[in-house]
PDB file of N, CA and C in Angstrom:
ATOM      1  N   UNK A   1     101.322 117.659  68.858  1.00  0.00           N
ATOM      2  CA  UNK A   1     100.389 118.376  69.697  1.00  0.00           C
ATOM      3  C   UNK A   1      98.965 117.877  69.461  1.00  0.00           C
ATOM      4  N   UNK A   2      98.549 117.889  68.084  1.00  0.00           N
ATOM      5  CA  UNK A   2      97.166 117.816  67.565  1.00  0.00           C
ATOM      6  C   UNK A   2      96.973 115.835  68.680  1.00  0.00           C
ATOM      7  N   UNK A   3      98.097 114.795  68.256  1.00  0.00           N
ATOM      8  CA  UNK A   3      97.500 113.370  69.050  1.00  0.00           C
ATOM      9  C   UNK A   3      97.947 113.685  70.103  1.00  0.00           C
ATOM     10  N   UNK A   4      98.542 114.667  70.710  1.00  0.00           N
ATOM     11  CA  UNK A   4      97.949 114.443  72.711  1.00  0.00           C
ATOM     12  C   UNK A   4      96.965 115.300  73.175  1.00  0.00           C
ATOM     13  N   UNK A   5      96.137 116.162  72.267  1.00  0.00           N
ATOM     14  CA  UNK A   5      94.908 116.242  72.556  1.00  0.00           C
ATOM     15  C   UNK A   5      93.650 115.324  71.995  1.00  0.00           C
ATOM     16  N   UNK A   6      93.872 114.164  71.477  1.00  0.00           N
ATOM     17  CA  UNK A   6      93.308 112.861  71.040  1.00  0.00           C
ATOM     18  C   UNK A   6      93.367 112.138  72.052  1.00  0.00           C
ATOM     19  N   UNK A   7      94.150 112.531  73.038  1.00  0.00           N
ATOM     20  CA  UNK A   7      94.441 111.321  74.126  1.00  0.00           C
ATOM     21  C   UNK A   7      93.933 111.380  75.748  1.00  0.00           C
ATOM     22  N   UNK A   8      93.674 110.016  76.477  1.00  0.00           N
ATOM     23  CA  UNK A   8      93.143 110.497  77.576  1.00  0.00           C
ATOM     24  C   UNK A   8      94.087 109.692  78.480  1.00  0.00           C
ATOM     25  N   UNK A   9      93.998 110.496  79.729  1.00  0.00           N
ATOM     26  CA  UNK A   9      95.307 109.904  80.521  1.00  0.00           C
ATOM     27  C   UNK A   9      94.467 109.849  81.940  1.00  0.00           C
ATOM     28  N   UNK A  10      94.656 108.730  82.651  1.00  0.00           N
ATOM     29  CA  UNK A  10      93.861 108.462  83.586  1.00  0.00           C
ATOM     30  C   UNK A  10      94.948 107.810  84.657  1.00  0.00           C
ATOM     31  N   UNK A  11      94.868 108.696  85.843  1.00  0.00           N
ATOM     32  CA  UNK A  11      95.616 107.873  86.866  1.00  0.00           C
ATOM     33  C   UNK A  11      94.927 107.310  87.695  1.00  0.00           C
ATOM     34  N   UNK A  12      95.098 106.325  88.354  1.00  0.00           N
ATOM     35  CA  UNK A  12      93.942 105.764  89.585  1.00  0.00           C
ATOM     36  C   UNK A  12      94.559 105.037  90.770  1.00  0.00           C
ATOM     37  N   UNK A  13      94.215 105.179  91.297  1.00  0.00           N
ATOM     38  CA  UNK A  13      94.420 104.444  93.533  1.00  0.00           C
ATOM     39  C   UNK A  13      93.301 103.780  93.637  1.00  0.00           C
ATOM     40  N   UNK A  14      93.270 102.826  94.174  1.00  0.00           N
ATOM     41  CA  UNK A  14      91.978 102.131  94.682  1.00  0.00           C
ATOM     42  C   UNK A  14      92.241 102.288  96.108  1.00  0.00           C
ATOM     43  N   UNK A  15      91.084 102.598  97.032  1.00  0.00           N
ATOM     44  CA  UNK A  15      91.124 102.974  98.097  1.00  0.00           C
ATOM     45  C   UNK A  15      90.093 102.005  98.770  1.00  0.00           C
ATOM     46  N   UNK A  16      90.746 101.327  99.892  1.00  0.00           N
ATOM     47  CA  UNK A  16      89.827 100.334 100.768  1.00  0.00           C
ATOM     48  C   UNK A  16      88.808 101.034 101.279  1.00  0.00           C
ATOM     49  N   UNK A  17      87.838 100.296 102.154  1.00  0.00           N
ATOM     50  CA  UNK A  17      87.141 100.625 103.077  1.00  0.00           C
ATOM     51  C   UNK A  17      88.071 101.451 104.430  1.00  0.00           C
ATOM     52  N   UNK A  18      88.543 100.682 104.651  1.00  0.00           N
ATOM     53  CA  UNK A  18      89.225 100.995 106.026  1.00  0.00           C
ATOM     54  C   UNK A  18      90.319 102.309 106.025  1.00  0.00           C
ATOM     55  N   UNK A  19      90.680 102.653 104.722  1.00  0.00           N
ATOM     56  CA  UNK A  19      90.934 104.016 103.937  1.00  0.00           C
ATOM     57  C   UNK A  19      90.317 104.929 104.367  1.00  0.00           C
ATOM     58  N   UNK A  20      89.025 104.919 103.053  1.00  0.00           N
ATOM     59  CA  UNK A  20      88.200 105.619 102.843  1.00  0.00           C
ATOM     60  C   UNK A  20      87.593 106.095 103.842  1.00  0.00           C
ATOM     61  N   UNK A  21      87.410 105.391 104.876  1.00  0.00           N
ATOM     62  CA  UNK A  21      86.635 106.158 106.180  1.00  0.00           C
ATOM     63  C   UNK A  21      87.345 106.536 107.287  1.00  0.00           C
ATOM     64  N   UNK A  22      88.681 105.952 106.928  1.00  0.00           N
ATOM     65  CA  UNK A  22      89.641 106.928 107.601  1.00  0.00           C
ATOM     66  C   UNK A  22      89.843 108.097 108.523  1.00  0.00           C
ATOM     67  N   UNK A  23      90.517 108.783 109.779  1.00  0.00           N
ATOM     68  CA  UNK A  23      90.406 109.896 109.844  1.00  0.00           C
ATOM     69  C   UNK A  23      91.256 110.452 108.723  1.00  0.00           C
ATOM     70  N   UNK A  24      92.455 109.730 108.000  1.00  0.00           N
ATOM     71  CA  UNK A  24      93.327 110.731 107.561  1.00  0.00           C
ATOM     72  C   UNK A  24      92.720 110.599 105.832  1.00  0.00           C
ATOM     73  N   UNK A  25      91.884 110.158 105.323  1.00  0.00           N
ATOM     74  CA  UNK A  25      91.775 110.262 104.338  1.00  0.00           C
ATOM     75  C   UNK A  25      92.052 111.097 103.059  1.00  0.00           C
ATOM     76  N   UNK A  26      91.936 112.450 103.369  1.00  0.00           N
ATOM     77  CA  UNK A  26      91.845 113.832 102.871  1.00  0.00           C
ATOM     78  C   UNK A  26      93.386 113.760 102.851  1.00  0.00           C
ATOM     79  N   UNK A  27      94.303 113.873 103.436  1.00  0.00           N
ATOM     80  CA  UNK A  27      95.223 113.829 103.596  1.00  0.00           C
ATOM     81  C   UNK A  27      96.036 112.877 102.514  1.00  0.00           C
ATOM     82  N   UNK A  28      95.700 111.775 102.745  1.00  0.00           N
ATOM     83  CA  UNK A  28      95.808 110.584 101.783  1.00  0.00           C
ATOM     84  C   UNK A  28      96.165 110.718 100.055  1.00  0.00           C
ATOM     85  N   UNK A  29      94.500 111.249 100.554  1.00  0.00           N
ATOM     86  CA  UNK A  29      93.968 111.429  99.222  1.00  0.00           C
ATOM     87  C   UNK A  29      94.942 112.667  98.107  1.00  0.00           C
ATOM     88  N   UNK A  30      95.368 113.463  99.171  1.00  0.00           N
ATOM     89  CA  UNK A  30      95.902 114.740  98.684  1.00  0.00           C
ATOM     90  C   UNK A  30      97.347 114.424  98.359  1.00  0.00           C
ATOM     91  N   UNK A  31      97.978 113.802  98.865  1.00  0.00           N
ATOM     92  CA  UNK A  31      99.487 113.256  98.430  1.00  0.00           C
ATOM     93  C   UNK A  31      99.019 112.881  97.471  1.00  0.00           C
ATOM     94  N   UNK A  32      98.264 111.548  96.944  1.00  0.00           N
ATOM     95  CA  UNK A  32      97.848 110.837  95.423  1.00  0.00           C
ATOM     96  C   UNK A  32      97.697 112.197  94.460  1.00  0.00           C
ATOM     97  N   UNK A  33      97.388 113.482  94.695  1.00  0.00           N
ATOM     98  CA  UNK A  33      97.374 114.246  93.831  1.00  0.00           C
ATOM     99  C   UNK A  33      98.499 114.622  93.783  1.00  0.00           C
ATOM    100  N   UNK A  34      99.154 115.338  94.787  1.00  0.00           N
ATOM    101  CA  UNK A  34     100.072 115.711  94.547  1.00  0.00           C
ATOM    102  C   UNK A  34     101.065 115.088  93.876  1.00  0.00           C
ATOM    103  N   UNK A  35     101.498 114.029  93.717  1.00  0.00           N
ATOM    104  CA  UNK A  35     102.253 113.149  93.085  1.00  0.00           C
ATOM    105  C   UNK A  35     101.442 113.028  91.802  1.00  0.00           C
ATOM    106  N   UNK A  36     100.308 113.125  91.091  1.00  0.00           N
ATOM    107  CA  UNK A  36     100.417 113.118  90.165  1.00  0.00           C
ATOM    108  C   UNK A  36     100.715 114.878  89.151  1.00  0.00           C
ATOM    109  N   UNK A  37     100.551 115.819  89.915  1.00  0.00           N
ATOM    110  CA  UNK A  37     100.698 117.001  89.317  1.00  0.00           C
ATOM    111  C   UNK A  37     102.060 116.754  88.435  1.00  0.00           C
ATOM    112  N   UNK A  38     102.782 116.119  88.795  1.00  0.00           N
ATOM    113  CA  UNK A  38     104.112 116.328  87.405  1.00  0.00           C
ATOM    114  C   UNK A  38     103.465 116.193  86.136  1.00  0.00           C
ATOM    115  N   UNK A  39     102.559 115.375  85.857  1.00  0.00           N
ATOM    116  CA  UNK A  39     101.864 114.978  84.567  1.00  0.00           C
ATOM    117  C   UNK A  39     101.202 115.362  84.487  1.00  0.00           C
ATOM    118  N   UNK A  40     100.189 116.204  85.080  1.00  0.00           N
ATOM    119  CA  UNK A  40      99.531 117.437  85.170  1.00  0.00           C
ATOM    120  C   UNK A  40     100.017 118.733  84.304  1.00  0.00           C
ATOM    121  N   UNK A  41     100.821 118.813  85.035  1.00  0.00           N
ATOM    122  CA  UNK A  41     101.691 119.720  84.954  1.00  0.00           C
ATOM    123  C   UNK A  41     102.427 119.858  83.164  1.00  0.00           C
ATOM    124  N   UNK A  42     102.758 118.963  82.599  1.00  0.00           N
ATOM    125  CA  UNK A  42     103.405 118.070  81.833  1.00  0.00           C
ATOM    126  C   UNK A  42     102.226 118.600  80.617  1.00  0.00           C
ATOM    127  N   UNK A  43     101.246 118.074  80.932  1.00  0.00           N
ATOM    128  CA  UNK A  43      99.879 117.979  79.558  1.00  0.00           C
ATOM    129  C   UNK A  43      99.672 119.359  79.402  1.00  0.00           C
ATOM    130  N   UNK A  44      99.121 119.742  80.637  1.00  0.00           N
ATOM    131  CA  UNK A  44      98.618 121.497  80.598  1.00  0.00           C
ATOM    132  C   UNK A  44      99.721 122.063  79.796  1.00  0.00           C
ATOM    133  N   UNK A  45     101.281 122.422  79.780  1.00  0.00           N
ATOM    134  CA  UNK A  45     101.951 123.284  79.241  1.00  0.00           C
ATOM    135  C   UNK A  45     101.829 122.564  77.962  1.00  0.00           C
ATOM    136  N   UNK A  46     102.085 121.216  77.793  1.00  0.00           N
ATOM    137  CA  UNK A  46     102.313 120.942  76.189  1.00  0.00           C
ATOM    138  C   UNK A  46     100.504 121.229  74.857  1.00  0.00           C
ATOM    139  N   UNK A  47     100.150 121.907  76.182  1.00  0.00           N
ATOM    140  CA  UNK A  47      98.712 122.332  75.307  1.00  0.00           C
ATOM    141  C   UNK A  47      98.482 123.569  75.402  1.00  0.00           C
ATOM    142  N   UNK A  48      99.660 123.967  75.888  1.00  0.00           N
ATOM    143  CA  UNK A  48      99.581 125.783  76.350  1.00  0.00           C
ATOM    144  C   UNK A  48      98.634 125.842  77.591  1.00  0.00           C
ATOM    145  N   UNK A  49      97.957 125.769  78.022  1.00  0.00           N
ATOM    146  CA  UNK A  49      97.268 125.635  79.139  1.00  0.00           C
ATOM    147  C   UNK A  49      98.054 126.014  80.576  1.00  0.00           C
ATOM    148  N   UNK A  50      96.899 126.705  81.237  1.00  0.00           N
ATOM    149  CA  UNK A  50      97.961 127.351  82.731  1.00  0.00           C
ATOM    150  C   UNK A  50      97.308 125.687  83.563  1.00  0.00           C
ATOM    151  N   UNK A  51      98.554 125.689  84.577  1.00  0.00           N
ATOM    152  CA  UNK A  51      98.740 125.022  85.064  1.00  0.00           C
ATOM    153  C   UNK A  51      98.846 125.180  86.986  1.00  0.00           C
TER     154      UNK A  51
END
């Protein structure tokens, strides 16, 4: 417990121009989260943390 709160976890998307200004961007953007909430999800409980 004590080294995965030592630790930093970083997910990332690189997002074009032609993305980013997108109409659907928001949209986009919101699946990339959603797909990462498992590991979200994952850290928060193994630190007790609501989720």
């Amino acid at each position: 417990m004590e080294d995965l709160k030592r630790k930093s976890f970083i997910a990332m998307r690189e997002f074009g121009t032609g993305e980013a200004a997108g109409a659907d961007f928001i949209s986009l953007a919101a699946g990339y989260y959603r797909e990462a909430a498992p590991l979200n999800a994952w850290i928060s409980k193994a630190l007790g943390l609501p989720f």
